[in-house]
Protein backbone atom coordinates (compact mmCIF):
# COMPACT_ATOMS: atom_id res chain seq x y z
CA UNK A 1 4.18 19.49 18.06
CA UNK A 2 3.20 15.93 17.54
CA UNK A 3 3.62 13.85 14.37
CA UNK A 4 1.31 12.61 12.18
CA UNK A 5 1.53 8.58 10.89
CA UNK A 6 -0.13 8.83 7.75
CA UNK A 7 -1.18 5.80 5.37
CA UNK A 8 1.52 6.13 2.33
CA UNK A 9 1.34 5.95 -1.25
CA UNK A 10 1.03 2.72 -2.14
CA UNK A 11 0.60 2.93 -6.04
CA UNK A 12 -0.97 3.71 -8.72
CA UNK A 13 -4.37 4.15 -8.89
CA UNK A 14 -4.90 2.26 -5.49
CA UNK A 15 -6.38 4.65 -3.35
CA UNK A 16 -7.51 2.44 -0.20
CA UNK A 17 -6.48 -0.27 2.22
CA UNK A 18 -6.70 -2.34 5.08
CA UNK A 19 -5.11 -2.40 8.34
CA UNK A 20 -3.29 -4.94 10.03
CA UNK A 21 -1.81 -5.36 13.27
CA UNK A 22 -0.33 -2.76 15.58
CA UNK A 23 3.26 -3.15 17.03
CA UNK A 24 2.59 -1.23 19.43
CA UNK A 25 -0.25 -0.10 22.18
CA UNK A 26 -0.74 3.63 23.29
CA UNK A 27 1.48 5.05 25.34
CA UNK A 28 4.92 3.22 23.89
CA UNK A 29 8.13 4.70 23.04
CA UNK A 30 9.19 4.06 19.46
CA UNK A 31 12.13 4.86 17.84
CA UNK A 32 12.40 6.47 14.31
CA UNK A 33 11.60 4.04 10.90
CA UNK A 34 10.56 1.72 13.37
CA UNK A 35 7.63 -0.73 12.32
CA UNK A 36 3.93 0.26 13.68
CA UNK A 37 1.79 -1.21 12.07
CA UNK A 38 0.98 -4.01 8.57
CA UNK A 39 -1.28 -2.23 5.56
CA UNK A 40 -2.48 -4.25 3.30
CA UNK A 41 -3.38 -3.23 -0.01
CA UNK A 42 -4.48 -4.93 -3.24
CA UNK A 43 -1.03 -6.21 -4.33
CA UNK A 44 0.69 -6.44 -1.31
CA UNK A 45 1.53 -6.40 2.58
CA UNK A 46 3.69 -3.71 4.09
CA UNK A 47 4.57 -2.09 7.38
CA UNK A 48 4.26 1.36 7.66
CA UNK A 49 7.53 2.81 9.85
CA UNK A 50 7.30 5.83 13.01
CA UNK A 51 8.35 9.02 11.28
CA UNK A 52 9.94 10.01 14.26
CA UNK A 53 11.16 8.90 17.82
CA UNK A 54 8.61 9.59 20.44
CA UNK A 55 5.51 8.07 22.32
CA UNK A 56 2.73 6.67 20.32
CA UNK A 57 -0.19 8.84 22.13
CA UNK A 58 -2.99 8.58 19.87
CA UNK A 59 -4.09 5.65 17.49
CA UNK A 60 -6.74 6.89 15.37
CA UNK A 61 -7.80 3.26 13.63
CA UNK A 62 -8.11 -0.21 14.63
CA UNK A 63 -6.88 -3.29 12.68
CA UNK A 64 -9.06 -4.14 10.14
CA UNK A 65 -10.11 -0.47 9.45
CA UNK A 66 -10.21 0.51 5.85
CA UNK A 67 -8.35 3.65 5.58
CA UNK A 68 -7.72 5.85 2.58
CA UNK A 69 -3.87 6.77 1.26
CA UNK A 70 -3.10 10.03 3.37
CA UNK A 71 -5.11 9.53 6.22
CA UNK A 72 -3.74 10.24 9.53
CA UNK A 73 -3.90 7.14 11.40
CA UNK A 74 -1.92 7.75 14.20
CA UNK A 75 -0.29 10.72 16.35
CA UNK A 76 3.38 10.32 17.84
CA UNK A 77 4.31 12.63 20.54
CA UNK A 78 8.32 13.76 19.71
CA UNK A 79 10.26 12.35 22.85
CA UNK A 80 14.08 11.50 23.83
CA UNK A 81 13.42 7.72 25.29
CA UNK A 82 14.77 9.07 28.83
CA UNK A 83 12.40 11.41 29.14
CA UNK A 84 10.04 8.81 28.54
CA UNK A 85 11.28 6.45 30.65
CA UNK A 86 10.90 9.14 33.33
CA UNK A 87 8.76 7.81 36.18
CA UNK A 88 6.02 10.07 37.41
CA UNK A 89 6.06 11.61 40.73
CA UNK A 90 4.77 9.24 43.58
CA UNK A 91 1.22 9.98 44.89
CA UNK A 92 1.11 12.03 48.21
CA UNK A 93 0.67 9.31 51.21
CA UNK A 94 -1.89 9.33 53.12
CA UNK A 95 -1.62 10.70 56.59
CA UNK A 96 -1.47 7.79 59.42
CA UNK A 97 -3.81 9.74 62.03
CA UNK A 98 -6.61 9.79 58.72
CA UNK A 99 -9.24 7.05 58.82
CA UNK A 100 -9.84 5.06 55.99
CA UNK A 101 -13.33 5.32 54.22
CA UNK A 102 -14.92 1.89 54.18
CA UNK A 103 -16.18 0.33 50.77
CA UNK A 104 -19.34 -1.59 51.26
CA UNK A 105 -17.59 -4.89 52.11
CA UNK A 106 -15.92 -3.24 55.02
CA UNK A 107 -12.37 -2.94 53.29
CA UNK A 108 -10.51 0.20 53.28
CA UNK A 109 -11.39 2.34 49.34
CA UNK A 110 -9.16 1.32 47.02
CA UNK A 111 -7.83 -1.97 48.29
CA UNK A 112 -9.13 -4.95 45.70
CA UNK A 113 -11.21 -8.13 46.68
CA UNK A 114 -8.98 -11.14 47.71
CA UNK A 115 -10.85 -12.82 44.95
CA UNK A 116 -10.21 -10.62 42.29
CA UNK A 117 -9.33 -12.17 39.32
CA UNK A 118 -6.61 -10.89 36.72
CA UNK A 119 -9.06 -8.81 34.50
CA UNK A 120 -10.21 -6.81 37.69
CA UNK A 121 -6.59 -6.31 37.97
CA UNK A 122 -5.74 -5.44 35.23
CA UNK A 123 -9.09 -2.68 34.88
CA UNK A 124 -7.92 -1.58 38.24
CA UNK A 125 -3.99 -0.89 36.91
CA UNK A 126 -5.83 2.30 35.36
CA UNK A 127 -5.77 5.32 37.57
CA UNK A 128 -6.25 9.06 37.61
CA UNK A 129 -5.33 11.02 34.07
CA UNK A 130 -5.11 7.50 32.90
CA UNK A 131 -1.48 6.50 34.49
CA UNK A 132 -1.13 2.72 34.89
CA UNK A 133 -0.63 1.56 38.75
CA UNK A 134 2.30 -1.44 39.36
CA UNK A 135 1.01 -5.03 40.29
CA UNK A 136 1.08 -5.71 43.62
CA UNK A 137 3.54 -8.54 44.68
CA UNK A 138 0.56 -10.73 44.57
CA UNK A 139 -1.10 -9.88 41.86
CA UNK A 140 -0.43 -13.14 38.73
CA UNK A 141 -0.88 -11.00 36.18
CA UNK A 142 3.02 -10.55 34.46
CA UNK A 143 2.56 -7.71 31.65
CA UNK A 144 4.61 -4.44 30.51
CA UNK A 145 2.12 -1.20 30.96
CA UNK A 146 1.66 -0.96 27.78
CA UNK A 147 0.15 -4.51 27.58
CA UNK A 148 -2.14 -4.24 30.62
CA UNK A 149 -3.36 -0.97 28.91
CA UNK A 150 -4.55 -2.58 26.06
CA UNK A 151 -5.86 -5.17 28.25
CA UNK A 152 -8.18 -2.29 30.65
CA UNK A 153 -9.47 -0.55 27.08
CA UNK A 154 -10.38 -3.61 25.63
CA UNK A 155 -12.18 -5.64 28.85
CA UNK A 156 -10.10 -8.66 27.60
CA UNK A 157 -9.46 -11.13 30.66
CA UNK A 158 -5.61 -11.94 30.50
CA UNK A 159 -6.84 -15.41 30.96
CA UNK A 160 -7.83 -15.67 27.52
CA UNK A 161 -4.53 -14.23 26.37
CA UNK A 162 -1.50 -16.95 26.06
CA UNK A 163 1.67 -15.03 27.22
CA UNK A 164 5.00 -15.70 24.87
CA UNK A 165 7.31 -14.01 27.04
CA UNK A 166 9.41 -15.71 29.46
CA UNK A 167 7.29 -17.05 32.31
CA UNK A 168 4.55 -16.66 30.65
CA UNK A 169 4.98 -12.46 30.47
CA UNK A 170 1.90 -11.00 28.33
CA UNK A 171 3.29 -8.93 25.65
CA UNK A 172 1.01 -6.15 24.03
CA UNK A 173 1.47 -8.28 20.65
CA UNK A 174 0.27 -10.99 22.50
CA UNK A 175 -2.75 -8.70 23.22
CA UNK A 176 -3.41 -8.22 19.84
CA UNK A 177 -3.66 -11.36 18.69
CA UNK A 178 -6.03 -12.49 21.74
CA UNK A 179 -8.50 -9.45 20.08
CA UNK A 180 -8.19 -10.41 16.65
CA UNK A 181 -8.75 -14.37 17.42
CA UNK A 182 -11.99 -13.28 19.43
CA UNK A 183 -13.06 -11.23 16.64
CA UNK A 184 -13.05 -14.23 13.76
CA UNK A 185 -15.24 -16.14 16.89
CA UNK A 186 -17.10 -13.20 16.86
CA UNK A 187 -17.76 -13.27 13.58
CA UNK A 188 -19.02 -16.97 13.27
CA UNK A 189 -22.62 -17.39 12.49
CA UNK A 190 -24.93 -20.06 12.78
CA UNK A 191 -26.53 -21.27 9.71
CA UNK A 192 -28.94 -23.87 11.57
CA UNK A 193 -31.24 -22.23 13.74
CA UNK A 194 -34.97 -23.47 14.77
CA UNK A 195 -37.40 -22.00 12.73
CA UNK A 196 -40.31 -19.63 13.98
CA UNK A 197 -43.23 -22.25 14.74
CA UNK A 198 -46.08 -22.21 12.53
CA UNK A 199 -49.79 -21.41 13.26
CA UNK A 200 -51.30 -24.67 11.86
CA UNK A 201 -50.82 -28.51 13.21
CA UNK A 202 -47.76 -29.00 14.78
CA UNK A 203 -44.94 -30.27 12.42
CA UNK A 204 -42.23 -33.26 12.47
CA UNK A 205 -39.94 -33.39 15.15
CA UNK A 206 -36.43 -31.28 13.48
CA UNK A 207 -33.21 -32.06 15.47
CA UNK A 208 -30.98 -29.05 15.55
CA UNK A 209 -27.16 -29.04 15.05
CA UNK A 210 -25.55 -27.65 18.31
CA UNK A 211 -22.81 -25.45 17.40
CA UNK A 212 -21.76 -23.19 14.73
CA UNK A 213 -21.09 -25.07 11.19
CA UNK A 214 -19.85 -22.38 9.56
CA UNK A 215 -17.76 -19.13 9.63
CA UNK A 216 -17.86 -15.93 7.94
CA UNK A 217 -14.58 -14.53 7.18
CA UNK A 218 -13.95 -11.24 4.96
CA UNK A 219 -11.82 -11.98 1.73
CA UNK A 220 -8.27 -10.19 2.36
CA UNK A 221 -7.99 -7.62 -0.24
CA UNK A 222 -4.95 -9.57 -1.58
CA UNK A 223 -7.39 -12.39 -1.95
CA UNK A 224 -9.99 -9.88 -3.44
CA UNK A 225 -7.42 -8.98 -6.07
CA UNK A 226 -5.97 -12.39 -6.86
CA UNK A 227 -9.53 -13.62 -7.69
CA UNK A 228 -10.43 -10.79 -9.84
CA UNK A 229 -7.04 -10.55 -11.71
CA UNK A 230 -7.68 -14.61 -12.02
CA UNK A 231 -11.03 -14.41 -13.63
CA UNK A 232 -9.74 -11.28 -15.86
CA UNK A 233 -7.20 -13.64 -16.99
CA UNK A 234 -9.99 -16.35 -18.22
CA UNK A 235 -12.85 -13.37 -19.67
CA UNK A 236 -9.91 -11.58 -21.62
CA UNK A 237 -7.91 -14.06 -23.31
CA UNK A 238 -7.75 -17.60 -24.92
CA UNK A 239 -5.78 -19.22 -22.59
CA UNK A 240 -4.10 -22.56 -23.91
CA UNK A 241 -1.58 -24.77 -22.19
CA UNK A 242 0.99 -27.57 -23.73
CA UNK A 243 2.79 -29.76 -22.15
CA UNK A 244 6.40 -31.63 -22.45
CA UNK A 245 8.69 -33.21 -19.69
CA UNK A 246 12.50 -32.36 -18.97
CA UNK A 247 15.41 -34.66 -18.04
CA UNK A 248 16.98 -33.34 -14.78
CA UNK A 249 19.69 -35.30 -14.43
CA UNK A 250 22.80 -33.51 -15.83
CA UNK A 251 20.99 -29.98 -13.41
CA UNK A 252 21.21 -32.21 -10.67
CA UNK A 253 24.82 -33.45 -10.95
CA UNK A 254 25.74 -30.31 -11.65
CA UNK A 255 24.40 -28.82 -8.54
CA UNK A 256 25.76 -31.78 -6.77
CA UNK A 257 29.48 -31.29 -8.18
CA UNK A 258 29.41 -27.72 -7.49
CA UNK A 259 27.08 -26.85 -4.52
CA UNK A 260 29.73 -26.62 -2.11
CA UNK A 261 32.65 -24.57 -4.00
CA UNK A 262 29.11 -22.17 -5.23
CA UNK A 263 27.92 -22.09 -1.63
CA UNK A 264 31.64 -20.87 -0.26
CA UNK A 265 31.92 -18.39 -3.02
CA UNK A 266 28.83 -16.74 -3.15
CA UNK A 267 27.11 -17.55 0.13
CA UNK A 268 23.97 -18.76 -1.62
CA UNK A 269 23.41 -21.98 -2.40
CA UNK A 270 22.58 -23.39 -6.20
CA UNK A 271 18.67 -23.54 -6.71
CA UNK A 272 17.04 -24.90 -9.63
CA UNK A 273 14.94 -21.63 -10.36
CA UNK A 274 18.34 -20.04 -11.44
CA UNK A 275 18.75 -22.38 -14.53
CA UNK A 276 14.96 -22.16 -15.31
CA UNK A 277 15.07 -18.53 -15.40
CA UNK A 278 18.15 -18.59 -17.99
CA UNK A 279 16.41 -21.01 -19.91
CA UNK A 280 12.95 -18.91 -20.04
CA UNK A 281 15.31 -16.27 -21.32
CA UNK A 282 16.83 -18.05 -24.29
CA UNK A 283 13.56 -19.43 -25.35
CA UNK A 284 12.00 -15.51 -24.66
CA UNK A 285 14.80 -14.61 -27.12
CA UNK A 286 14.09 -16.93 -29.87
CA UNK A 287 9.99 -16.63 -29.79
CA UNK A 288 9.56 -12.95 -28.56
CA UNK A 289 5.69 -13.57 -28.93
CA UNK A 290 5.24 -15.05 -25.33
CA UNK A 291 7.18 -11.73 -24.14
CA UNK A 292 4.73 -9.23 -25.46
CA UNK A 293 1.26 -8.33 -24.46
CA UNK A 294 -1.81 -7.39 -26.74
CA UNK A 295 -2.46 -3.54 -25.53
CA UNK A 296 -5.71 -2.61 -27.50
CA UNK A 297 -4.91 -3.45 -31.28
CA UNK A 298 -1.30 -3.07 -30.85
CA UNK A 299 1.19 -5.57 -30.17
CA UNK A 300 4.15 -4.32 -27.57
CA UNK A 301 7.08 -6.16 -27.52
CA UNK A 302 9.68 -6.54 -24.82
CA UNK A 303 13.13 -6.45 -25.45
CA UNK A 304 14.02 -6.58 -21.85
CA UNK A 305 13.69 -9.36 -19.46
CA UNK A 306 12.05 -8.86 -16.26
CA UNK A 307 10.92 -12.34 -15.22
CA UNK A 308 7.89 -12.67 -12.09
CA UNK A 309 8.80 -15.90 -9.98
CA UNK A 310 5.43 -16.79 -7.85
CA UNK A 311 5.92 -17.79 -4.57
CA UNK A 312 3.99 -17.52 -1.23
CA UNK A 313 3.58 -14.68 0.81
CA UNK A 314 2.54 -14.34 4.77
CA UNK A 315 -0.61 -13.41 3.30
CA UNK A 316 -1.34 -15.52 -0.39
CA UNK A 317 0.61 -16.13 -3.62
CA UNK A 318 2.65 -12.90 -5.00
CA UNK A 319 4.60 -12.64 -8.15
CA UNK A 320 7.54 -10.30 -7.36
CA UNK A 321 9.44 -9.65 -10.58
CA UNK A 322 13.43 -10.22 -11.20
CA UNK A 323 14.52 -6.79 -13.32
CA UNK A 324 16.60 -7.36 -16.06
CA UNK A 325 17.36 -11.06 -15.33
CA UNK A 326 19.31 -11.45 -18.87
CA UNK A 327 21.85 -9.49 -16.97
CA UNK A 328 22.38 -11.62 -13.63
CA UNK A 329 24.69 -13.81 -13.22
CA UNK A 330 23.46 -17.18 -11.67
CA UNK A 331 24.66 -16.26 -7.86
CA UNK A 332 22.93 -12.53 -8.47
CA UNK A 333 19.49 -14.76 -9.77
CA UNK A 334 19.80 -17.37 -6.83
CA UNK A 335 20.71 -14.15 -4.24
CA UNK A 336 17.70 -11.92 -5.42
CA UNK A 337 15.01 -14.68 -5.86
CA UNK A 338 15.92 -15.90 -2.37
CA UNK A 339 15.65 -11.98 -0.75
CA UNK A 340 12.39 -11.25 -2.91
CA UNK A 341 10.78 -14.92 -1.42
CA UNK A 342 11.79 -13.77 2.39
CA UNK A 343 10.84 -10.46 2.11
CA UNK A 344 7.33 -12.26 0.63
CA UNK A 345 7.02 -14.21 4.17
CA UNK A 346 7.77 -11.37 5.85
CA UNK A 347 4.99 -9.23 4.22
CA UNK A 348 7.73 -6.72 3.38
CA UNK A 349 7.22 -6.84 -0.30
CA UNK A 350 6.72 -3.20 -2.15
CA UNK A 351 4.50 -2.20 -4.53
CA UNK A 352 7.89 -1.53 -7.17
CA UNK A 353 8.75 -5.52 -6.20
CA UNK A 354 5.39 -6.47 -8.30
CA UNK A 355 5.10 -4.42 -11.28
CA UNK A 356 5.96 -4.87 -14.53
CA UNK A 357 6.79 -8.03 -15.11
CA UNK A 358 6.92 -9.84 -18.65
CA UNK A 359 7.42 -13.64 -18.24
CA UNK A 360 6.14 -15.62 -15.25
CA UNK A 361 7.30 -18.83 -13.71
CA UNK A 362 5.36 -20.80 -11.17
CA UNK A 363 7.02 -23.43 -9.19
CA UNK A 364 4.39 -25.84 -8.13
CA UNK A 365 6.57 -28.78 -7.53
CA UNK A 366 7.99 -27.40 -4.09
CA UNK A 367 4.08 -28.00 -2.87
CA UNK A 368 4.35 -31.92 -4.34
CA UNK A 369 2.29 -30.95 -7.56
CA UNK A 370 2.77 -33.70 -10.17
CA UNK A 371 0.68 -31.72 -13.58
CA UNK A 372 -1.08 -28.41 -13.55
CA UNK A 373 -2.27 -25.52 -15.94
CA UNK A 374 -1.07 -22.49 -14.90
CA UNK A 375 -3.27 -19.24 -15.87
CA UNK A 376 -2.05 -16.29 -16.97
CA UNK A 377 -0.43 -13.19 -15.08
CA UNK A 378 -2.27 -10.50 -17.21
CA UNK A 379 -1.26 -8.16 -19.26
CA UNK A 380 1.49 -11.18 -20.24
CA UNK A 381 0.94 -13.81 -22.65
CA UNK A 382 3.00 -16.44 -20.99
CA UNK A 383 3.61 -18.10 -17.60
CA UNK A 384 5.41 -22.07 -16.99
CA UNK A 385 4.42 -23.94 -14.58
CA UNK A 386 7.20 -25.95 -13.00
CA UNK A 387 6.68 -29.43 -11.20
CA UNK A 388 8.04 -32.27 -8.75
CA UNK A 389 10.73 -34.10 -9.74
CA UNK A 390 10.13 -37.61 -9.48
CA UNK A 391 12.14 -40.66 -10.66
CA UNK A 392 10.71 -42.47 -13.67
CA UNK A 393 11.66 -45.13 -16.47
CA UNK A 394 11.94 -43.51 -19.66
CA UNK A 395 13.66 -44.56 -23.24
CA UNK A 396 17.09 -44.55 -23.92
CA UNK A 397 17.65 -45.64 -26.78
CA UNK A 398 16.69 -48.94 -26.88
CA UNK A 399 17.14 -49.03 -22.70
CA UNK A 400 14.63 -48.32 -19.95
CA UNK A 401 17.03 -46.01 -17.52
CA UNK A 402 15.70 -44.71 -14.61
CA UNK A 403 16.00 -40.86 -14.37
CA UNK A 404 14.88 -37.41 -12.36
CA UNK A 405 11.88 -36.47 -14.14
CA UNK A 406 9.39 -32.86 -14.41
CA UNK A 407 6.95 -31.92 -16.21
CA UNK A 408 6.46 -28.45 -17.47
CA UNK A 409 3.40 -26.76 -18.69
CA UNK A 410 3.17 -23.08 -20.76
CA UNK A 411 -0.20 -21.40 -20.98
CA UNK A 412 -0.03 -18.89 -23.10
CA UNK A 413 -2.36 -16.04 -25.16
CA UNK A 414 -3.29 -18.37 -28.21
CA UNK A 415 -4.55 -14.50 -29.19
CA UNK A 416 -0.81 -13.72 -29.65
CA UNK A 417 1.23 -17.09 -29.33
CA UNK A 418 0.56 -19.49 -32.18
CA UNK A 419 0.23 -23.32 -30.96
CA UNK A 420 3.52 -23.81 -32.69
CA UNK A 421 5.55 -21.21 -31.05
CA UNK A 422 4.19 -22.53 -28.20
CA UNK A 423 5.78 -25.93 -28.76
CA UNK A 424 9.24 -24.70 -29.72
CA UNK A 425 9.31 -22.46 -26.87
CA UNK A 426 8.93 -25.46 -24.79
CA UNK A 427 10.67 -27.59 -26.21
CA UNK A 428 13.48 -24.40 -25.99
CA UNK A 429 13.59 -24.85 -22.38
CA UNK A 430 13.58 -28.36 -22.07
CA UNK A 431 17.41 -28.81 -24.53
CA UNK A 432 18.53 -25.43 -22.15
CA UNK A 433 18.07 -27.44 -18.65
CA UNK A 434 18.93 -30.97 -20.51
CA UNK A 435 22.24 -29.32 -21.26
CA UNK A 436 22.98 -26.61 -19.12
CA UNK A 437 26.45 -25.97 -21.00
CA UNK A 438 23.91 -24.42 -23.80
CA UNK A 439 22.94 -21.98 -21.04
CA UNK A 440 26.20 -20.41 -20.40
CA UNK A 441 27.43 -20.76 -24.00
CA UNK A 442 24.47 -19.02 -24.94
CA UNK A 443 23.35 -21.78 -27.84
């Protein structure tokens, strides 16, 4: 009885998505949990895992398919991999006294042109009951089965596909991409075309633009979301941002002093996010405003910490929330900010990863930004924006000193958060990282 790979809950009220790329062609052995194929949804990328070891037989829908939470997308025949490594039974030979029918060009059936090129090949690797045929010893084309499959289906010439493999060796991910890149050229229109001639005197000479100018490329439904939940965020509340600058000279020298000794002990080195994070905290604490959210008339406050740290993702900017940060330590921050940004890259991110956060910090500075306005991660009433640190004269005392400069930036819901709450929430942060003793003193 075969299995079923069926699109998985994803989360709450999403009921649809999109899919990405398959791992693996028709007719591969996979083993159990093992990756087959990215869908993304409205919040997030994923890979979807083989709920069984077997051979893929039957895939139901294509990348870019929208398919709905449930659906059966793919069927996986149960198999132990030696079975299917088995090889089939060689075809009868042909008896020596029998003649060989003559094709048209006076070669025996079967036997390809000299000429041939690699796609013939490869179309001609397909025989009876669809079992794939080995190259022959000349033959250039260097691909598993599985990959010259995928190549017969599709009528995609292996020379348009670059091989990674050693040599050169076509993989059936290789494959893939080759499709998808010739569907976005595909997809390109052209905007400048000549126009139908008119009936009456002949008009101007036009000149026509060769080539296509522009391309038209669906939004991602990541993208989809992140502009909607962006212009929520402007239509549903009064956004304001102030501004102040922080002193990072004491954070630095203390990751400089320690970074080694903190490196050895907790295999993870000292960030700066880690000390931002503790400070958002204590300033959370003393102006529990920016932690709520307006739900209908109501006011909900938070009296737990769960801070979102935006960073970028294989496939856009996510905000994958830290639970209960107030009780990390500043290894257990550094550890799980640095698993929740890989697993981001690697499109691994769950739906639980993103929800429910109540504070939001942007780091804009590790892209070279200099001053920004951050806007809001709705339903919460505050995000800060983090920048570059750059060296710049400043006052002390009555000396110009040179010192590691940032500027920070909090929008907030001016709804919720009064202007002056605001300020001293800022201004919060900036004494925390100034003096990062007040951090773990807790003052």
């Amino acid at each position: 009885m075969s299995l079923s790979l069926k699109v998985p809950t994803i989360g709450e009220s999403i009921s649809e998505a999109t899919l990405g790329a398959w791992k693996h062609a028709e007719g591969d052995y996979v083993n159990v949990d093992e990756p087959l194929v990215e869908v993304e949804s409205e919040k997030a990328t994923f890979e979807v895992p083989s709920p069984g070891a077997g051979i893929l037989r039957k895939i139901l829908r294509k990348a870019g398919d929208t398919v709905s939470v449930g659906e059966v997308i793919a069927e996986i025949e149960p198999a132990a991999r030696e079975a299917a490594a088995t090889p089939a039974a060689p075809a009868p030979a042909v008896a020596p006294s029998a003649p060989s029918p003559a094709n048209g060009n006076g070669r025996p059936a079967g036997v390809a042109a000299p000429s041939a090129t690699p796609a013939q090949a490869a179309a001609a690797s397909s025989g009876d009951g669809g079992a794939l045929r080995a190259p022959s010893s000349g033959d250039a084309l260097r691909a598993p089965p599985s990959a010259r499959r995928l190549l017969a289906e599709t009528g995609m010439p292996p020379s348009e596909v670059k091989g990674t493999g050693r040599g050169g060796r076509i993989s059936t991910q290789d494959v893939v991409r080759a499709l998808e890149e010739r569907e976005q050229r595909d997809a390109v229109v052209e905007t400048r075309a000549p126009a139908p001639a008119p009936s009456g005197p002949p008009p101007a000479p036009v000149t026509v633009l060769d080539g296509a100018r522009e391309r038209v490329v669906p939004m991602s439904p990541l993208r989809r979301t992140v502009a909607k939940r962006l212009v929520e965020a402007q239509s549903t509340a009064a956004i304001l941002t102030t501004f102040n600058e922080v002193d990072m000279s004491k954070v630095l020298a203390l990751r400089e002093r320690y970074q080694e000794r903190f490196l050895k002990q907790h295999g993870v080195k000292l960030g700066f996010m880690s000390f931002f994070v503790k400070a958002a905290i204590e300033a959370l604490r003393a102006f529990p405003s920016v932690n709520a959210e307006i739900r209908g008339t109501d006011v909900i406050y938070k009296d737990h910490y769960d801070i979102g740290v935006a960073v970028g993702g294989g496939k856009g900017l996510v905000v994958p929330v830290v639970r209960d940060a107030d009780r990390l330590s500043f290894a257990e921050l550094e550890k799980t900010i640095g698993d929740l940004a890989a697993r981001a890259r690697d499109n691994k991110l769950m739906m639980k990863d993103l929800e429910g956060g109540t504070f939001t910090i942007s780091n804009g500075g590790v892209y070279g930004s200099m001053l920004s306005t951050p806007i809001l991660n709705p339903p919460q009433s505050g995000i800060l924006g983090l920048h570059a640190i750059q060296k710049r004269p400043v006052a002390a005392g009555d000396q110009i000193v040179l010192r590691s400069m940032m500027f920070l930036a909090l929008s907030y819901d001016h709804r919720l958060v009064d202007g002056r709450e605001a300020v001293q929430f800022l201004v919060r942060i900036k004494e925390c990282v100034e003096e990062p003793d007040r951090i773990l003193l807790e003052i």
